[in-house]
PDB file of N, CA and C in Angstrom:
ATOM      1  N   UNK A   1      39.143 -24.567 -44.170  1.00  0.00           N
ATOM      2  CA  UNK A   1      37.894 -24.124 -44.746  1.00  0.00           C
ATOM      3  C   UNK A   1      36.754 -24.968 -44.195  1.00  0.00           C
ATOM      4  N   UNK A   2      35.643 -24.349 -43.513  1.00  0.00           N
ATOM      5  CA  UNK A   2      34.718 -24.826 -42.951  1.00  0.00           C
ATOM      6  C   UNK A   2      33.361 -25.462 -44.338  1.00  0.00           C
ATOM      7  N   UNK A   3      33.229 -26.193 -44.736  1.00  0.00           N
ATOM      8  CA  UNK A   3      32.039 -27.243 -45.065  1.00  0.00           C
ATOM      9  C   UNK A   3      30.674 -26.255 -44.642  1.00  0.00           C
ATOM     10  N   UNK A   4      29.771 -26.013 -45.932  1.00  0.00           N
ATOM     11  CA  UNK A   4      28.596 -25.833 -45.541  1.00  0.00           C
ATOM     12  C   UNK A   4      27.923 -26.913 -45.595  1.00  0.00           C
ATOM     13  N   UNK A   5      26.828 -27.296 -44.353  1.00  0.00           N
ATOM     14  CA  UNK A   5      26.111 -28.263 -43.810  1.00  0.00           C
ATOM     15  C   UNK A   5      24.908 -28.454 -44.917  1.00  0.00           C
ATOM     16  N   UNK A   6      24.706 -27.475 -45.917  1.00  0.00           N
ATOM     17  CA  UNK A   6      23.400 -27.489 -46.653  1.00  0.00           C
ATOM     18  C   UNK A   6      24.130 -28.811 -47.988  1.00  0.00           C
ATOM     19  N   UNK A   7      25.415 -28.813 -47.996  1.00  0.00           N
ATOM     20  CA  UNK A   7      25.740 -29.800 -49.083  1.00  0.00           C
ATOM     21  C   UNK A   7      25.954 -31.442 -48.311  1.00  0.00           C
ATOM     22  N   UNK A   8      25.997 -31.514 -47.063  1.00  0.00           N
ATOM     23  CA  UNK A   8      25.887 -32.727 -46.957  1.00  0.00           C
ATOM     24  C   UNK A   8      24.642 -33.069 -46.988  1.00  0.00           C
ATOM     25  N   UNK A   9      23.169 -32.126 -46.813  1.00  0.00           N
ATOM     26  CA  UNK A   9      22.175 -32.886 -46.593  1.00  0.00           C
ATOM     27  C   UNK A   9      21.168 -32.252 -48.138  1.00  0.00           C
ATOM     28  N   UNK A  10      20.586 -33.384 -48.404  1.00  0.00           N
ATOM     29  CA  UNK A  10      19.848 -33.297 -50.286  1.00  0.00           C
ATOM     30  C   UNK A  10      18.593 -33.029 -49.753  1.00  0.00           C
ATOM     31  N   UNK A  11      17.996 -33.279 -48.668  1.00  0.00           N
ATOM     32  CA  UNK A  11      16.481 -33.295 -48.743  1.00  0.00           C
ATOM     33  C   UNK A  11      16.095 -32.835 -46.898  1.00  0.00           C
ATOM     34  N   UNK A  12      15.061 -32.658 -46.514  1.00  0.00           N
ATOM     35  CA  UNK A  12      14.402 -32.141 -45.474  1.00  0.00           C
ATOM     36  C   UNK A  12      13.002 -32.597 -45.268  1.00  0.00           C
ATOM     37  N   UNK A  13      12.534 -33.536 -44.652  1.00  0.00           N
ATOM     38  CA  UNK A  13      11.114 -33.554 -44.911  1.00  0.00           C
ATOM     39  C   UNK A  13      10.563 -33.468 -43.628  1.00  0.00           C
ATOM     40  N   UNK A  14       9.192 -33.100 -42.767  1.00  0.00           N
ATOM     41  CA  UNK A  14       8.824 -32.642 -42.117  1.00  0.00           C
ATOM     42  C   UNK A  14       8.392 -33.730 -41.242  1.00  0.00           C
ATOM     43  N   UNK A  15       8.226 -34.236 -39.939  1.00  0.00           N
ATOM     44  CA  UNK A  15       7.881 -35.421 -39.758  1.00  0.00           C
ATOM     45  C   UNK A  15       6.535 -35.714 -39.647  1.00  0.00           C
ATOM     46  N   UNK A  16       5.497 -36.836 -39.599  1.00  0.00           N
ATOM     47  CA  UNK A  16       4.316 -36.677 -39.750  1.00  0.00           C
ATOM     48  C   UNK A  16       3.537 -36.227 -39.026  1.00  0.00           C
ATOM     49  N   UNK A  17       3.896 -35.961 -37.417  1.00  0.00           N
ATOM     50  CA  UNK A  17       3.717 -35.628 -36.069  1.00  0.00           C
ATOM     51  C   UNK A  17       3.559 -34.588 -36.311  1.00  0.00           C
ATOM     52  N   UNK A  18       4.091 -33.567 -36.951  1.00  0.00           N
ATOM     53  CA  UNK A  18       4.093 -32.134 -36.932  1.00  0.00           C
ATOM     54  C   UNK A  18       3.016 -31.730 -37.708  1.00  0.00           C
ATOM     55  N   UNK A  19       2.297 -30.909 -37.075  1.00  0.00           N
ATOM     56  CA  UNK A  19       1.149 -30.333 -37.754  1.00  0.00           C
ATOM     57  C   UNK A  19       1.813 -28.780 -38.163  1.00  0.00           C
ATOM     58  N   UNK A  20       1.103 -28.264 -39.116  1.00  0.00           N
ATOM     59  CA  UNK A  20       1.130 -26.411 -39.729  1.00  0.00           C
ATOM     60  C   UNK A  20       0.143 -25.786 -40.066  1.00  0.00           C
ATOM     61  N   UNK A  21       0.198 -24.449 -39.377  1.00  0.00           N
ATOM     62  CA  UNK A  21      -0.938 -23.518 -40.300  1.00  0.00           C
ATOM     63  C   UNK A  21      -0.773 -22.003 -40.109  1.00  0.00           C
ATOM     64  N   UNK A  22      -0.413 -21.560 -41.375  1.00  0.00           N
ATOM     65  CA  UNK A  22      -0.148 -19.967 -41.068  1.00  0.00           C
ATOM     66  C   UNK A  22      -1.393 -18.978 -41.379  1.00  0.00           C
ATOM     67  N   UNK A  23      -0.912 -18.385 -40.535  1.00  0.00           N
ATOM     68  CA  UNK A  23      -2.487 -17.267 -40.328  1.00  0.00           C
ATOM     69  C   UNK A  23      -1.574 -15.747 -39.782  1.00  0.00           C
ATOM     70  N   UNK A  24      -1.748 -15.130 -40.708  1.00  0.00           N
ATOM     71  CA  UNK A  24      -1.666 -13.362 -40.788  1.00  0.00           C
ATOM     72  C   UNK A  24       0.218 -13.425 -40.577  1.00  0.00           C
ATOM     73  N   UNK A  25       0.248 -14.158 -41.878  1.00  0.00           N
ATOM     74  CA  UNK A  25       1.814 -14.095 -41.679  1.00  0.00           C
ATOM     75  C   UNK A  25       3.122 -14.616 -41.421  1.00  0.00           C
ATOM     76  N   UNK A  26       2.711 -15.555 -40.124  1.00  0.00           N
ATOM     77  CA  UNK A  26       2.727 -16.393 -39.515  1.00  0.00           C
ATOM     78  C   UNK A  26       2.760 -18.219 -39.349  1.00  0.00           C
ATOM     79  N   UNK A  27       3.572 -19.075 -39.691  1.00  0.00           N
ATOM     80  CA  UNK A  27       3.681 -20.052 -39.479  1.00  0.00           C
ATOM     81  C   UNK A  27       3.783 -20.740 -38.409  1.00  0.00           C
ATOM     82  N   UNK A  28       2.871 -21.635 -37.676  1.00  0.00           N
ATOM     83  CA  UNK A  28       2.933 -22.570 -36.389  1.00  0.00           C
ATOM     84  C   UNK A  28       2.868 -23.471 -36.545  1.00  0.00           C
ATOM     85  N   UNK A  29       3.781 -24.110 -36.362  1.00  0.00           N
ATOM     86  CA  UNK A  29       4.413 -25.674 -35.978  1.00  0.00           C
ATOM     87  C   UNK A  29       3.949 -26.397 -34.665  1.00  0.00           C
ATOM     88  N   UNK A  30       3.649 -27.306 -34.812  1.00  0.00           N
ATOM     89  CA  UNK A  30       2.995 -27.690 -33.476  1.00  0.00           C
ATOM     90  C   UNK A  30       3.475 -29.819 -33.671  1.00  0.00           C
ATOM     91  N   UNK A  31       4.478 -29.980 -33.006  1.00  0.00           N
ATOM     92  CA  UNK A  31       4.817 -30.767 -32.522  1.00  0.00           C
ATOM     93  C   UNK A  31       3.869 -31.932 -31.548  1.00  0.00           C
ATOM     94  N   UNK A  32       3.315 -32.767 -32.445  1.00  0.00           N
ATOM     95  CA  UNK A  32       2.147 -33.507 -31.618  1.00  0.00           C
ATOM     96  C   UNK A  32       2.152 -34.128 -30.504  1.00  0.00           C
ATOM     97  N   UNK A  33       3.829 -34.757 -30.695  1.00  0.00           N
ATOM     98  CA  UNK A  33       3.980 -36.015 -29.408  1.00  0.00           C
ATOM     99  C   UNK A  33       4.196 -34.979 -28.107  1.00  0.00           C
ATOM    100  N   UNK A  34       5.357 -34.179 -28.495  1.00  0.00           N
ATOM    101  CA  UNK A  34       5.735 -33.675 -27.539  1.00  0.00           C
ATOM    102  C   UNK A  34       4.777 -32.020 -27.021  1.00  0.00           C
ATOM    103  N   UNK A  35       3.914 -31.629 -27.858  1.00  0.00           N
ATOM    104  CA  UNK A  35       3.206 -30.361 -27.684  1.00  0.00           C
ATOM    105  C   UNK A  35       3.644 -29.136 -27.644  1.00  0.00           C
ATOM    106  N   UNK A  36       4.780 -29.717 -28.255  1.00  0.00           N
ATOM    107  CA  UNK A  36       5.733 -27.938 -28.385  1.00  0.00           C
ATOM    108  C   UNK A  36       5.500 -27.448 -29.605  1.00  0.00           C
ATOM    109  N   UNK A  37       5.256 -26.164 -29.695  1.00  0.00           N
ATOM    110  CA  UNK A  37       4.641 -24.774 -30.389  1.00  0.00           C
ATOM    111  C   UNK A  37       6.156 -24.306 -31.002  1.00  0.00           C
ATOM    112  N   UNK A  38       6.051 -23.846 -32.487  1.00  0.00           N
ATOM    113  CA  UNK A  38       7.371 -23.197 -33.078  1.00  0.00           C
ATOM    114  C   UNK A  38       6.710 -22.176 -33.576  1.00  0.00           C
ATOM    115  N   UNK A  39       7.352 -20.908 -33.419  1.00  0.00           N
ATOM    116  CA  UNK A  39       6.535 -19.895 -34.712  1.00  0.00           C
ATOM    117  C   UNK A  39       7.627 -19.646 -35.523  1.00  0.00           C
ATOM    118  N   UNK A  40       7.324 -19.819 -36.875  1.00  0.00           N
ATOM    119  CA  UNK A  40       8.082 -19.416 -37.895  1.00  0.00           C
ATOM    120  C   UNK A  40       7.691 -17.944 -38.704  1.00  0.00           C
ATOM    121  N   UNK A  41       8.604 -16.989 -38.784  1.00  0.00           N
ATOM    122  CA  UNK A  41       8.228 -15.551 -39.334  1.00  0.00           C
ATOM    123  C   UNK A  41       8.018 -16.188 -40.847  1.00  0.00           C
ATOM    124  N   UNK A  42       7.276 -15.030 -41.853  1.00  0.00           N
ATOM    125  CA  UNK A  42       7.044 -15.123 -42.978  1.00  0.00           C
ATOM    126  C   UNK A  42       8.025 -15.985 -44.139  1.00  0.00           C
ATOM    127  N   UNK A  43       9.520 -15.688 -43.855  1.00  0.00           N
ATOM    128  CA  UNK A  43      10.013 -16.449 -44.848  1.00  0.00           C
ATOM    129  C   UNK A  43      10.630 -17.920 -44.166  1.00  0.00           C
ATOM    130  N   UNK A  44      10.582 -17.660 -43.072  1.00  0.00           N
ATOM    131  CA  UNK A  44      10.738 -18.814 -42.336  1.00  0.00           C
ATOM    132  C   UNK A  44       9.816 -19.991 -42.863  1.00  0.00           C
ATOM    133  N   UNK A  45       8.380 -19.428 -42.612  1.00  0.00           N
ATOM    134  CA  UNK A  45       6.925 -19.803 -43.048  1.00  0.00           C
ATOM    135  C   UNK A  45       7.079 -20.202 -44.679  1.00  0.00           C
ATOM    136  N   UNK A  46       7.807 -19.660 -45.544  1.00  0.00           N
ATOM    137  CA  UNK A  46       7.689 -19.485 -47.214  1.00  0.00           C
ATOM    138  C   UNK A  46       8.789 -21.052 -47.290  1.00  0.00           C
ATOM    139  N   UNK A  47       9.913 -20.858 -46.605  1.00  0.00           N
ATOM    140  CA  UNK A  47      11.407 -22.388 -46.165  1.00  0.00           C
ATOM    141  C   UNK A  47      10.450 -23.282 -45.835  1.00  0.00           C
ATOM    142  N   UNK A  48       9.341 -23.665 -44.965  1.00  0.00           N
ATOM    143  CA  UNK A  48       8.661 -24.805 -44.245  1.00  0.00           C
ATOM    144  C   UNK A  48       7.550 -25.054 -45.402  1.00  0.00           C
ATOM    145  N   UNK A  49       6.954 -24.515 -45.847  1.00  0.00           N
ATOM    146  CA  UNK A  49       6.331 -24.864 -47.380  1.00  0.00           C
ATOM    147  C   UNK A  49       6.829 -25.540 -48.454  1.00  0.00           C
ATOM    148  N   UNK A  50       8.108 -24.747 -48.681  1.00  0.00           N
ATOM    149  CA  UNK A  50       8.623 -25.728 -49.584  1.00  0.00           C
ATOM    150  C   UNK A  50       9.195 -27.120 -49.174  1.00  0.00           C
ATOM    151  N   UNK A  51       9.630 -27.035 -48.280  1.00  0.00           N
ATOM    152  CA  UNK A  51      10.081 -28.320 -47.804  1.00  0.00           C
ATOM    153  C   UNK A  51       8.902 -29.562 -47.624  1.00  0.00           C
ATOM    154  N   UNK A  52       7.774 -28.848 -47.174  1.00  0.00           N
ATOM    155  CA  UNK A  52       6.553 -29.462 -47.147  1.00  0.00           C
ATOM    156  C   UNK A  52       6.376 -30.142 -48.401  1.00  0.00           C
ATOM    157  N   UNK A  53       6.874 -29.346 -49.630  1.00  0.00           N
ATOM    158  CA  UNK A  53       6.448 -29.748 -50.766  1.00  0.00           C
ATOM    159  C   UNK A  53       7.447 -30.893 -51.468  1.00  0.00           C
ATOM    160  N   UNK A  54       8.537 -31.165 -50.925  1.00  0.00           N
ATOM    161  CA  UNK A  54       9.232 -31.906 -50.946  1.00  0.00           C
ATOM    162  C   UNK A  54      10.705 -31.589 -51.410  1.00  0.00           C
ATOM    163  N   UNK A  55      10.983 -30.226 -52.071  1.00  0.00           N
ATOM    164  CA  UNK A  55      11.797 -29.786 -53.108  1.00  0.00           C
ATOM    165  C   UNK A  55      13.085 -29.486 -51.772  1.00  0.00           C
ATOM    166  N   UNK A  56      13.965 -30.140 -52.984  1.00  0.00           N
ATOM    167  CA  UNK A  56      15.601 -30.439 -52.451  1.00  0.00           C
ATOM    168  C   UNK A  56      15.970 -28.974 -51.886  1.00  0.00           C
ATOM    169  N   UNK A  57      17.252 -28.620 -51.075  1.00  0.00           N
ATOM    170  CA  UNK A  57      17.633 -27.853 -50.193  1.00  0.00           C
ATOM    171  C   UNK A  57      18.369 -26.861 -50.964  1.00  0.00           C
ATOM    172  N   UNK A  58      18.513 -27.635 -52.574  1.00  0.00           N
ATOM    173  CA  UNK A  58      19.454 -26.488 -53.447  1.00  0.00           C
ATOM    174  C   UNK A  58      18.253 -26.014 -54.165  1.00  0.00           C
ATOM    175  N   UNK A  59      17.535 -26.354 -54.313  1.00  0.00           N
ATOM    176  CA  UNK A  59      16.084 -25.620 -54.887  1.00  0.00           C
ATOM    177  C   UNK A  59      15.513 -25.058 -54.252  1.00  0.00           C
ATOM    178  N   UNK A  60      15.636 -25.228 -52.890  1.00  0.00           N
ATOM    179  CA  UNK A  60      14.817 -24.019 -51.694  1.00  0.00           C
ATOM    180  C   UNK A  60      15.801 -23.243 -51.797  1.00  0.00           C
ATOM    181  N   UNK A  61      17.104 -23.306 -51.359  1.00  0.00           N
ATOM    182  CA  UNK A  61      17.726 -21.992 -51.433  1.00  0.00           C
ATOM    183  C   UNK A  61      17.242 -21.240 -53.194  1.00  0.00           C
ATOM    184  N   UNK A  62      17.744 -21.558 -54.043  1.00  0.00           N
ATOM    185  CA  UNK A  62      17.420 -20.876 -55.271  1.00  0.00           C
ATOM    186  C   UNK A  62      16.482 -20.132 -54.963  1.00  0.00           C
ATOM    187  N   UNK A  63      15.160 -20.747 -54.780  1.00  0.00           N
ATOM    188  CA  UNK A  63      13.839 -20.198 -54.896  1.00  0.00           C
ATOM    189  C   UNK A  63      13.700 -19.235 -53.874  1.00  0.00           C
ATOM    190  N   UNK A  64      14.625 -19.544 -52.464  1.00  0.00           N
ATOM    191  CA  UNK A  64      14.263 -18.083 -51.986  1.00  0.00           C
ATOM    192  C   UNK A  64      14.902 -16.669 -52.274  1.00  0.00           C
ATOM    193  N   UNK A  65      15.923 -17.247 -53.216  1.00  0.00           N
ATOM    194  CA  UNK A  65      17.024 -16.251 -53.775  1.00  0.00           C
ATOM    195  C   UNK A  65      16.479 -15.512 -54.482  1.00  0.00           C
ATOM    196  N   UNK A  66      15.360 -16.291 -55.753  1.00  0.00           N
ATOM    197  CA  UNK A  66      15.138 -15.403 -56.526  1.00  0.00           C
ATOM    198  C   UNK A  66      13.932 -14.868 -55.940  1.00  0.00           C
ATOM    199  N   UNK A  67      13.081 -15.586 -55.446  1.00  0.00           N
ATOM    200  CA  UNK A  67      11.566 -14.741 -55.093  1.00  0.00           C
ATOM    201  C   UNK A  67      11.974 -13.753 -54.070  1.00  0.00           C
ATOM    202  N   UNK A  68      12.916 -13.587 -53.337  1.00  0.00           N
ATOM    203  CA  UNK A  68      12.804 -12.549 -52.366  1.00  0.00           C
ATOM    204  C   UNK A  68      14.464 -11.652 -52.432  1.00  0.00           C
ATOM    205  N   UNK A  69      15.399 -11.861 -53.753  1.00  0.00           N
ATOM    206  CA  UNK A  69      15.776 -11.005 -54.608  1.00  0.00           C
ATOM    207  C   UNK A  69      17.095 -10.850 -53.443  1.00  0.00           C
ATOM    208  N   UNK A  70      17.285 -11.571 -52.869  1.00  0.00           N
ATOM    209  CA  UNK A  70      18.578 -12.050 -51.892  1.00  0.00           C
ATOM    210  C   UNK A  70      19.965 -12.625 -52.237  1.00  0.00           C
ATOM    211  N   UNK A  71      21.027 -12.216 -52.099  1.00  0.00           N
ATOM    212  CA  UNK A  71      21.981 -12.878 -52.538  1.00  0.00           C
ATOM    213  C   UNK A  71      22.219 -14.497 -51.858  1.00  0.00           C
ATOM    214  N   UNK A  72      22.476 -15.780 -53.046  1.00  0.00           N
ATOM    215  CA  UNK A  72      22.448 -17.197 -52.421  1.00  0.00           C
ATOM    216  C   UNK A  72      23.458 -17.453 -51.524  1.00  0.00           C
ATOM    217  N   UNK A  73      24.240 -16.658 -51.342  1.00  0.00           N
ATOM    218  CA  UNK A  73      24.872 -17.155 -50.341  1.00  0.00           C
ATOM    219  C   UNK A  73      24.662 -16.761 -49.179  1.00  0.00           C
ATOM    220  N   UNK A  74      23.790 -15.712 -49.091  1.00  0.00           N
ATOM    221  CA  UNK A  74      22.987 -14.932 -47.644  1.00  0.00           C
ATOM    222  C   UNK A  74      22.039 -16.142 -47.168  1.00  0.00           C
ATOM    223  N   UNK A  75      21.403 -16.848 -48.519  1.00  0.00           N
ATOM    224  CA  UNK A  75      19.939 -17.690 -48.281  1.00  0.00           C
ATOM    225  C   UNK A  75      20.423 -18.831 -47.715  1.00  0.00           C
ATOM    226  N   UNK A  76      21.574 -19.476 -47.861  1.00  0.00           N
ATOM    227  CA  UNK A  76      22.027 -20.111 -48.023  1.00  0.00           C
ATOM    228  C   UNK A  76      22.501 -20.679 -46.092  1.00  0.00           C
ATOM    229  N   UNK A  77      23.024 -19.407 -45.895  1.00  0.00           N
ATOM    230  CA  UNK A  77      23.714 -19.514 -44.247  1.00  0.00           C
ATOM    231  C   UNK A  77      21.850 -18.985 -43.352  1.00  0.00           C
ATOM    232  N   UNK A  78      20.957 -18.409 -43.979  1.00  0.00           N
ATOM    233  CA  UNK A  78      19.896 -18.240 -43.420  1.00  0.00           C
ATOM    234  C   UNK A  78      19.335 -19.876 -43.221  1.00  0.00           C
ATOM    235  N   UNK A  79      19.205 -20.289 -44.197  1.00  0.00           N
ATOM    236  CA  UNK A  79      18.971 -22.112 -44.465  1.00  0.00           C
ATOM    237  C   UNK A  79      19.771 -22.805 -43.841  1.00  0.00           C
ATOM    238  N   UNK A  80      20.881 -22.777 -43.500  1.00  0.00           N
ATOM    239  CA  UNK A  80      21.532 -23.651 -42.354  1.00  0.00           C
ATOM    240  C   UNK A  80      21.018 -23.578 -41.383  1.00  0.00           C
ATOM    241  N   UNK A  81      21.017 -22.166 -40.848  1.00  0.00           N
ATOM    242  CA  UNK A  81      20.727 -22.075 -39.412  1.00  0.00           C
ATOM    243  C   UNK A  81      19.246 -22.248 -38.751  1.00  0.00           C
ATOM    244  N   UNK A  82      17.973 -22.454 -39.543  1.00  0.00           N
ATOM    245  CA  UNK A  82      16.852 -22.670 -39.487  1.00  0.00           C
ATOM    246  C   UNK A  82      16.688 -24.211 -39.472  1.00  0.00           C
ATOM    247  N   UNK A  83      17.182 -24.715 -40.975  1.00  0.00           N
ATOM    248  CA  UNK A  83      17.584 -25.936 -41.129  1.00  0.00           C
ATOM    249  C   UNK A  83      18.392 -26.640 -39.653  1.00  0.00           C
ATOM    250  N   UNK A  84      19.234 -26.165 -39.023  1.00  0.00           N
ATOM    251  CA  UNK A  84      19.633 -26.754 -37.653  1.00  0.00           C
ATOM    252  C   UNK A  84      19.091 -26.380 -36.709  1.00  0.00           C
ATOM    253  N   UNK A  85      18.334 -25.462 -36.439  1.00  0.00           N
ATOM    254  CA  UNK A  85      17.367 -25.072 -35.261  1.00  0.00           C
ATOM    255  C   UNK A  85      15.833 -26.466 -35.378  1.00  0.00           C
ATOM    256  N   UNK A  86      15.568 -26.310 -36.476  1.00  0.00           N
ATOM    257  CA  UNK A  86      14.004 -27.634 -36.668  1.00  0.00           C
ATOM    258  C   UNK A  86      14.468 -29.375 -36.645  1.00  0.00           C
ATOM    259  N   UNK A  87      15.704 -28.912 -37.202  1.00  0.00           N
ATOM    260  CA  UNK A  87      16.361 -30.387 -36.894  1.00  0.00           C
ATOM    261  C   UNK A  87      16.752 -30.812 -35.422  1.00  0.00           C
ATOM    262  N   UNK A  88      17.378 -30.138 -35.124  1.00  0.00           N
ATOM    263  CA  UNK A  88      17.538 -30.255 -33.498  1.00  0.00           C
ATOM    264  C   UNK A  88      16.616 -30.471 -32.508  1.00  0.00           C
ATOM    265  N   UNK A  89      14.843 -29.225 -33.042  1.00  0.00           N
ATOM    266  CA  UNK A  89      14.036 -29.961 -32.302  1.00  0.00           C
ATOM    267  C   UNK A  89      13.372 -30.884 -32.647  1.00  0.00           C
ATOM    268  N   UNK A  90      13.595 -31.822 -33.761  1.00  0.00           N
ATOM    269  CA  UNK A  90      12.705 -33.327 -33.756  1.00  0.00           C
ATOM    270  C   UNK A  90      12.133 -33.203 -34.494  1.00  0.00           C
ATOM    271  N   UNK A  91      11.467 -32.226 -35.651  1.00  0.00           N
ATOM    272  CA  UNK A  91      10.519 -32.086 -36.261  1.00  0.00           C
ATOM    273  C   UNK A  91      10.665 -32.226 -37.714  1.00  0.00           C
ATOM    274  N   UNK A  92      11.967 -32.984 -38.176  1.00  0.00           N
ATOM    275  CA  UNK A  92      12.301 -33.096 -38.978  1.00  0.00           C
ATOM    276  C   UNK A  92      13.387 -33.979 -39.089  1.00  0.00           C
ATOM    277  N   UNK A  93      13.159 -34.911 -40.403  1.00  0.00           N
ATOM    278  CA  UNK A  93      14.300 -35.857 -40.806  1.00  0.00           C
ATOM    279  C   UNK A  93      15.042 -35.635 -41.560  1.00  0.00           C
ATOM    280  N   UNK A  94      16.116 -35.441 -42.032  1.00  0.00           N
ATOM    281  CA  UNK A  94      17.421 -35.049 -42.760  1.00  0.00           C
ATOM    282  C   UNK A  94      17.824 -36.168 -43.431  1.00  0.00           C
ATOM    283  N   UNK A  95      18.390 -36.167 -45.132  1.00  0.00           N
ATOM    284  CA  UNK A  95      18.460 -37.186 -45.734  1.00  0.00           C
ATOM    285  C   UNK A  95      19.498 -36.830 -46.620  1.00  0.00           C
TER     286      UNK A  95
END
């Protein structure tokens, strides 16, 4: 039985380098040191907010469960794989 990655890690926070600002939908990430550009789609954009806001990885999943009426274990493998795509590029510390 394979381990989901969202229970080894409690928290996500954004690093300070990284700037954000969504406009018509749209979330952009902009990586200061290195100048690399991320676009995040709408709920992508809704995941990088909360995390912004500080709230743990079992409370982001919840919250996108219920606000966008998704089953948690769909939100859940959606949140890994985002969660390991921003981690991978640098723009985030894992705790």
């Amino acid at each position: 039985m394979r381990s989901d990655p969202l229970d080894a890690i409690q928290r996500v926070s954004p690093l300070p380098h990284v700037v954000s600002v969504t406009h018509e939908g749209e979330t952009i990430l902009l990586d200061a040191i290195t100048s690399r550009y991320f676009r995040l789609n709408g709920t992508g954009g809704r995941i990088w907010s909360l995390l912004c806001e500080g709230m743990e990885l079992t409370a982001v999943a919840a919250t996108m469960a219920d606000e966008y009426g998704v089953d948690l274990n769909t939100i859940r493998a959606d949140l890994t794989k985002l969660i390991s795509q921003i981690s991978a590029a640098g723009i985030v510390a894992c705790s």
